[in-house]
C-alpha atoms as a PDB file:
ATOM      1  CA  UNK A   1     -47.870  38.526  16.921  1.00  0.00           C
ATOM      2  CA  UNK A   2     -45.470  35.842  14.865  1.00  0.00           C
ATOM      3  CA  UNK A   3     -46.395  32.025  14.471  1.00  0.00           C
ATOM      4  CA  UNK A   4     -43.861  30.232  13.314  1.00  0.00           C
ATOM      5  CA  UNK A   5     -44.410  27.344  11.139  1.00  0.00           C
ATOM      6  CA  UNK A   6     -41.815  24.366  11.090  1.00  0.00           C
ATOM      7  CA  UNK A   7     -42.570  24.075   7.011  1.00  0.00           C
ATOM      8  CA  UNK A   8     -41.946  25.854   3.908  1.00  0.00           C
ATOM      9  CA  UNK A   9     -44.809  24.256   2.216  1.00  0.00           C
ATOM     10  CA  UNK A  10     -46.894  26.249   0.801  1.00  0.00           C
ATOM     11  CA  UNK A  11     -50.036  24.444   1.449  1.00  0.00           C
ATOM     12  CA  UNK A  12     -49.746  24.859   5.504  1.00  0.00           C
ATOM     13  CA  UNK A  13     -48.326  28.439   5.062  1.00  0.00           C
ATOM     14  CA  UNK A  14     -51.878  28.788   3.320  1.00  0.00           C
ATOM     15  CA  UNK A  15     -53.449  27.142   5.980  1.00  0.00           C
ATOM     16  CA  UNK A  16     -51.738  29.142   8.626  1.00  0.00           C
ATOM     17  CA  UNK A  17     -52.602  32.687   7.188  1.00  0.00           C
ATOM     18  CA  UNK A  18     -56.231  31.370   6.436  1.00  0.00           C
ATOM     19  CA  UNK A  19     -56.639  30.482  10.465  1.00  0.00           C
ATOM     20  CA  UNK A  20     -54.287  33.260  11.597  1.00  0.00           C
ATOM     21  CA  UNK A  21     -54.791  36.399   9.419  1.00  0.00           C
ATOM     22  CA  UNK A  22     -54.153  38.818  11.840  1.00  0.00           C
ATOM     23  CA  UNK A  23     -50.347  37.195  12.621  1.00  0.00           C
ATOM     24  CA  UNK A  24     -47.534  37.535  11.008  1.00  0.00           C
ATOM     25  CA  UNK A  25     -46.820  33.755   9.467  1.00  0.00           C
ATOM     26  CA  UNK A  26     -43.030  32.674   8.764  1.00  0.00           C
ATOM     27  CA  UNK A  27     -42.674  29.296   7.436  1.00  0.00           C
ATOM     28  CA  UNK A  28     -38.944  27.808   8.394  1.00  0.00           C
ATOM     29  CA  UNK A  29     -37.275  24.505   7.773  1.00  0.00           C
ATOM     30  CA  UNK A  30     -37.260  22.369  10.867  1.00  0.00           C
ATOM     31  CA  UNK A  31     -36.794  18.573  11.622  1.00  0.00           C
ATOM     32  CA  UNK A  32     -39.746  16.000  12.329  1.00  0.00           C
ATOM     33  CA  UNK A  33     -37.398  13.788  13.742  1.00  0.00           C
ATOM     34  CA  UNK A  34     -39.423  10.962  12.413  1.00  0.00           C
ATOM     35  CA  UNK A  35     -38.971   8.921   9.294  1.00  0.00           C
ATOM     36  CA  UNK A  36     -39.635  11.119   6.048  1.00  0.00           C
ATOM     37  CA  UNK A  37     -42.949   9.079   5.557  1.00  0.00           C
ATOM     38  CA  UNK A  38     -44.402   8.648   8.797  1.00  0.00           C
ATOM     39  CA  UNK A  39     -46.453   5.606   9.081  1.00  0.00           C
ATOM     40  CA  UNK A  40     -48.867   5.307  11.973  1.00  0.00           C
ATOM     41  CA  UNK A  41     -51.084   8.445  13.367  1.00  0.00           C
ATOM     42  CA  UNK A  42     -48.661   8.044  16.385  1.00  0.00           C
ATOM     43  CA  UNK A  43     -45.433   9.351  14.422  1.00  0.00           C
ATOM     44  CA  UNK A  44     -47.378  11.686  12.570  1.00  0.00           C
ATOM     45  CA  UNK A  45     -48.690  13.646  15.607  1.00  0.00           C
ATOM     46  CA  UNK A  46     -45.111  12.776  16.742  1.00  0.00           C
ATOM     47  CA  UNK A  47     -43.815  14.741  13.990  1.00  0.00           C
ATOM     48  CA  UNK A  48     -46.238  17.851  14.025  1.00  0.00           C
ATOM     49  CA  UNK A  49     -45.072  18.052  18.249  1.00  0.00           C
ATOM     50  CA  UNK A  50     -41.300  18.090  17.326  1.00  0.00           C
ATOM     51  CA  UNK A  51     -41.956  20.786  14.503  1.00  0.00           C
ATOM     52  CA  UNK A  52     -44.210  23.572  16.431  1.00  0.00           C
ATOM     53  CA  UNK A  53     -41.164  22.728  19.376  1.00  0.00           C
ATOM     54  CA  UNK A  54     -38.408  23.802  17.026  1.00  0.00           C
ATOM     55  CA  UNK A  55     -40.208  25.956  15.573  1.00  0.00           C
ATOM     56  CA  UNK A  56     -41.337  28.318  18.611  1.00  0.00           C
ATOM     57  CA  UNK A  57     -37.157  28.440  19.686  1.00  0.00           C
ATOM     58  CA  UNK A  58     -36.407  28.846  16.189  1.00  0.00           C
ATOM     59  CA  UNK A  59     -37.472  32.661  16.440  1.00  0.00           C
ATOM     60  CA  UNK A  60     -38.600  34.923  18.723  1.00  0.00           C
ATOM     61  CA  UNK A  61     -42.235  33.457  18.163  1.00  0.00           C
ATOM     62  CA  UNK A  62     -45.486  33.271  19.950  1.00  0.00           C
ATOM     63  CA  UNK A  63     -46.373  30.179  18.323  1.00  0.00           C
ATOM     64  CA  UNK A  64     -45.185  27.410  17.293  1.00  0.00           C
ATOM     65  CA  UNK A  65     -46.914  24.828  14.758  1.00  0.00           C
ATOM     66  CA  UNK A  66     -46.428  21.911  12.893  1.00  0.00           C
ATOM     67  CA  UNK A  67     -48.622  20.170  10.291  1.00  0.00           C
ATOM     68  CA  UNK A  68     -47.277  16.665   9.581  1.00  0.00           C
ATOM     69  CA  UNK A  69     -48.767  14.271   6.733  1.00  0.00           C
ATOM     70  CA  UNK A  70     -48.663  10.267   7.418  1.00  0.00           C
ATOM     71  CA  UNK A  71     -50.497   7.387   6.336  1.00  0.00           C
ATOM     72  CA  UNK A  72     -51.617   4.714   8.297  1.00  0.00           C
ATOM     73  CA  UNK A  73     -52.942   1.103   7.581  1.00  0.00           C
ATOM     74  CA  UNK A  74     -55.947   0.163   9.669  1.00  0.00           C
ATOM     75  CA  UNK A  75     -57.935  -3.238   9.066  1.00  0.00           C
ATOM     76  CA  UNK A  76     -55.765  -3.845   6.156  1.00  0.00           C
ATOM     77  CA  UNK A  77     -56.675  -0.716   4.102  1.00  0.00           C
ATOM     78  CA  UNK A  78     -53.920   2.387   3.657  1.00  0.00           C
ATOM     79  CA  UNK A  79     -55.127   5.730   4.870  1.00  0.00           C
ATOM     80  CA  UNK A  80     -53.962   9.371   4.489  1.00  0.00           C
ATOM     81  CA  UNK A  81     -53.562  10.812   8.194  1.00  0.00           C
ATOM     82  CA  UNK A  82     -52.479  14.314   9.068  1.00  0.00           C
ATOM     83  CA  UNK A  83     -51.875  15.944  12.330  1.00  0.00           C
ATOM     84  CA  UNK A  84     -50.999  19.396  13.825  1.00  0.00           C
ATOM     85  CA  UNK A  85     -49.193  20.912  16.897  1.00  0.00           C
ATOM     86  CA  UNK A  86     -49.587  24.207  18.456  1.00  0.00           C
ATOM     87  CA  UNK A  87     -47.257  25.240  21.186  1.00  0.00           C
ATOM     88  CA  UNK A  88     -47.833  28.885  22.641  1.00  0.00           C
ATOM     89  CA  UNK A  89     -44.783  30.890  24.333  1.00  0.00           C
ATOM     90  CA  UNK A  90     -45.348  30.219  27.495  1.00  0.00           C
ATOM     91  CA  UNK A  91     -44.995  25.943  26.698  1.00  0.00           C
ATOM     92  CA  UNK A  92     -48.465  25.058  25.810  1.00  0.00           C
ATOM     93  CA  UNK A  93     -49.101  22.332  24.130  1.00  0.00           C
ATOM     94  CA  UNK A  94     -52.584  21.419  21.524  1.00  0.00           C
ATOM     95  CA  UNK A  95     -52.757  18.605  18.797  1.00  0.00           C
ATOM     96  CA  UNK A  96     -55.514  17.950  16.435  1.00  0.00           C
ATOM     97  CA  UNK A  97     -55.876  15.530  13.845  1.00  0.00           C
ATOM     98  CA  UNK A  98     -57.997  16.147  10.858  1.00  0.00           C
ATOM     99  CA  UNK A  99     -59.599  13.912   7.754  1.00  0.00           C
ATOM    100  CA  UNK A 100     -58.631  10.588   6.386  1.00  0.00           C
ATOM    101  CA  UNK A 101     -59.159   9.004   3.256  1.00  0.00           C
ATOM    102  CA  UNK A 102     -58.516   5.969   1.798  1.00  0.00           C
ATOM    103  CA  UNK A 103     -55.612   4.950  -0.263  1.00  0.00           C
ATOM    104  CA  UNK A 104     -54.619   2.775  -2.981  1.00  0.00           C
ATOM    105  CA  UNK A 105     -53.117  -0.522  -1.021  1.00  0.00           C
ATOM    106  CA  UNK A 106     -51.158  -0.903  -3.952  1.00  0.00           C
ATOM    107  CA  UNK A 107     -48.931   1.736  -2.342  1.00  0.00           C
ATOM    108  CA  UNK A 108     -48.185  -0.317   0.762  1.00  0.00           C
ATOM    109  CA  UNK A 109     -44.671  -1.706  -1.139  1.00  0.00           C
ATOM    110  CA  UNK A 110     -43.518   1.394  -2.604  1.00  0.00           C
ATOM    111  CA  UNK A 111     -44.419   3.179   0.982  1.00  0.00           C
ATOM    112  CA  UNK A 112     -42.489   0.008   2.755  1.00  0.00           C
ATOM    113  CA  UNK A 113     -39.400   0.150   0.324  1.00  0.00           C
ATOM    114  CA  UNK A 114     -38.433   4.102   1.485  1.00  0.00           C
ATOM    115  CA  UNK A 115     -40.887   6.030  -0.720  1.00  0.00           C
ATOM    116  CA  UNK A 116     -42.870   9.464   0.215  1.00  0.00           C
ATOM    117  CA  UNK A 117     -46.669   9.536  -0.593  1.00  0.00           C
ATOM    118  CA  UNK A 118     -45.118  12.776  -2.355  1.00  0.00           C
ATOM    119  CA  UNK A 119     -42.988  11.057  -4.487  1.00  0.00           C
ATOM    120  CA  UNK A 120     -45.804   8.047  -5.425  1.00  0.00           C
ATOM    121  CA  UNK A 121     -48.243  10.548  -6.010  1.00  0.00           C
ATOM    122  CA  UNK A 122     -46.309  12.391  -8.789  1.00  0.00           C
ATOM    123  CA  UNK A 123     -45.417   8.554 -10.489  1.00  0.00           C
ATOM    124  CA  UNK A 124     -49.600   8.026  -9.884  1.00  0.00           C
ATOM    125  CA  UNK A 125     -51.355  11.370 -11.251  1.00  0.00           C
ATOM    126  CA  UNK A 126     -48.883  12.309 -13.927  1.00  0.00           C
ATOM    127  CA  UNK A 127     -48.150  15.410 -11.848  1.00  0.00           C
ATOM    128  CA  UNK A 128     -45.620  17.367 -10.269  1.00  0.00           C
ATOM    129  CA  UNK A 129     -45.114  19.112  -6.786  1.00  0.00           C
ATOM    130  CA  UNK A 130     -48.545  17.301  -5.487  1.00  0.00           C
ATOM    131  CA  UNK A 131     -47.511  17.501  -2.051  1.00  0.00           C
ATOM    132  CA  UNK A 132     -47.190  21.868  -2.686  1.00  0.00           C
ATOM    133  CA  UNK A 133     -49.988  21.659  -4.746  1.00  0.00           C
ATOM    134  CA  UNK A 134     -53.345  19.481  -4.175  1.00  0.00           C
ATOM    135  CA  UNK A 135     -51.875  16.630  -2.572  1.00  0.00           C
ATOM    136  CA  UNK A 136     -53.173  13.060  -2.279  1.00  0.00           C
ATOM    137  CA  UNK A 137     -57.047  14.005  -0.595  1.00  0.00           C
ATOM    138  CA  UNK A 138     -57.291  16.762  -3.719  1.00  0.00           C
ATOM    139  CA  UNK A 139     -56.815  13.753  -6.119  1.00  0.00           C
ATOM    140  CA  UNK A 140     -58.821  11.258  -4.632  1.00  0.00           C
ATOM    141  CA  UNK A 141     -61.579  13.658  -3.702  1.00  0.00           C
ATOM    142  CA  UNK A 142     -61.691  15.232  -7.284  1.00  0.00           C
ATOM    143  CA  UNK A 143     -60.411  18.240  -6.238  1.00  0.00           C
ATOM    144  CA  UNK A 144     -63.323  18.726  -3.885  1.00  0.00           C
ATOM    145  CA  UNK A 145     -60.843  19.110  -0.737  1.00  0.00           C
ATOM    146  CA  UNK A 146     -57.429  20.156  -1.018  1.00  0.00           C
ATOM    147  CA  UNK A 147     -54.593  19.904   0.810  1.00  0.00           C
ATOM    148  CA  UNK A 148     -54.550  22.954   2.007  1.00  0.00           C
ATOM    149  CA  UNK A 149     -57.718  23.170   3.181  1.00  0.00           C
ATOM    150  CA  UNK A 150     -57.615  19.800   4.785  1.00  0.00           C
ATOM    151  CA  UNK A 151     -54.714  21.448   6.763  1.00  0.00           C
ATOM    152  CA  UNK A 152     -56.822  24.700   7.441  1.00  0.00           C
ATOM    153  CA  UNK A 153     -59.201  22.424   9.208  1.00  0.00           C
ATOM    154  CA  UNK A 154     -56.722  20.970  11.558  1.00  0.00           C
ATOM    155  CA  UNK A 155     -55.798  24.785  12.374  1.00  0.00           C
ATOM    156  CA  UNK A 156     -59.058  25.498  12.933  1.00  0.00           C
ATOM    157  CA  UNK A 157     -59.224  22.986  15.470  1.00  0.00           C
ATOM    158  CA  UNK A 158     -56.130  24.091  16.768  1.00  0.00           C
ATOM    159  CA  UNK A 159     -56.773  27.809  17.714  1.00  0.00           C
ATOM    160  CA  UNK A 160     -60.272  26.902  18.603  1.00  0.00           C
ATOM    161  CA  UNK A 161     -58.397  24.592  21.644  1.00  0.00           C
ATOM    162  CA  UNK A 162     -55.785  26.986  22.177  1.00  0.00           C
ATOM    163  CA  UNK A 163     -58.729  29.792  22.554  1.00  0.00           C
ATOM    164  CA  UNK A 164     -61.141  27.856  24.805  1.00  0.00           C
ATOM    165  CA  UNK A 165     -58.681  26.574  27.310  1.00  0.00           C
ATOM    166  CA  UNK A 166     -56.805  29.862  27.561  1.00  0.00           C
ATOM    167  CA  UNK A 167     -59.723  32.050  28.810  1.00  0.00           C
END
């Protein structure tokens, strides 16, 4: 069986594999077709819907997903959001969304003026390729959770939907 994942990252190509072993996992460039930073939970899951749709008529694939990163102020504090989509062949469609963490507010203006967390969190840690690498939850949690594994659990939740409601 092939899933098709609307990233190259190699965080949620990790994430895929982990949740999907037994499939074959391609990761291809596809749109969001929402700003490059999304900034409210709704464009994120927006996002991960419009990636695992061109991602499952991208190939001939039996599923589609896409893993989306945000942020998202709520009672005047910045958080770190993330969503995923799985769509199955036959038009299916589940979303999850998986852990939050707080951000520095100090972000809000560089986030407002056009930048990527991506992009901030290189200037912040000293570090490069955090978004392929640990991301922003692996450096505020000390490395306890990673990115990838933050995206493992939203595939997790994912397959377990896409399991219970197709039996």
């Amino acid at each position: 069986m092939k899933l098709i994942l609307g990233s190259k990252n190699p965080t949620k190509i990790r994430a895929c594999k982990a949740v999907f072993p037994e499939h074959e996992v391609i990761g291809v460039s596809v749109a969001s077709n929402v700003s490059p930073q999304p900034s409210t939970d709704e464009e994120t899951r927006q996002g991960s819907i419009n990636r695992a749709l061109a991602s499952i008529s991208s190939k001939d694939a039996d599923m589609g997903v896409g893993l989306e990163g945000g942020v998202m102020l709520l009672e005047g504090r910045l958080y770190l959001c993330n969503w995923g989509a799985l769509v199955t062949s036959n038009g299916d469609i589940y979303t999850a969304s998986g852990a939050r963490i707080e951000l520095p507010i100090d972000f809000v203006p560089e986030l407002n003026s056009g930048k990527e967390l991506g992009e901030i969190m290189e200037a912040y840690s000293k570090k490069e390729d955090v978004r392929s690498n640990e991301g922003a939850v692996g450096i505020f949690t000390n490395d306890i959770v990673d990115r990838s594994e933050m995206f493992t659990h939203v595939m997790q939740l994912l397959r377990g939907q896409m399991e219970y409601w197709s039996r």
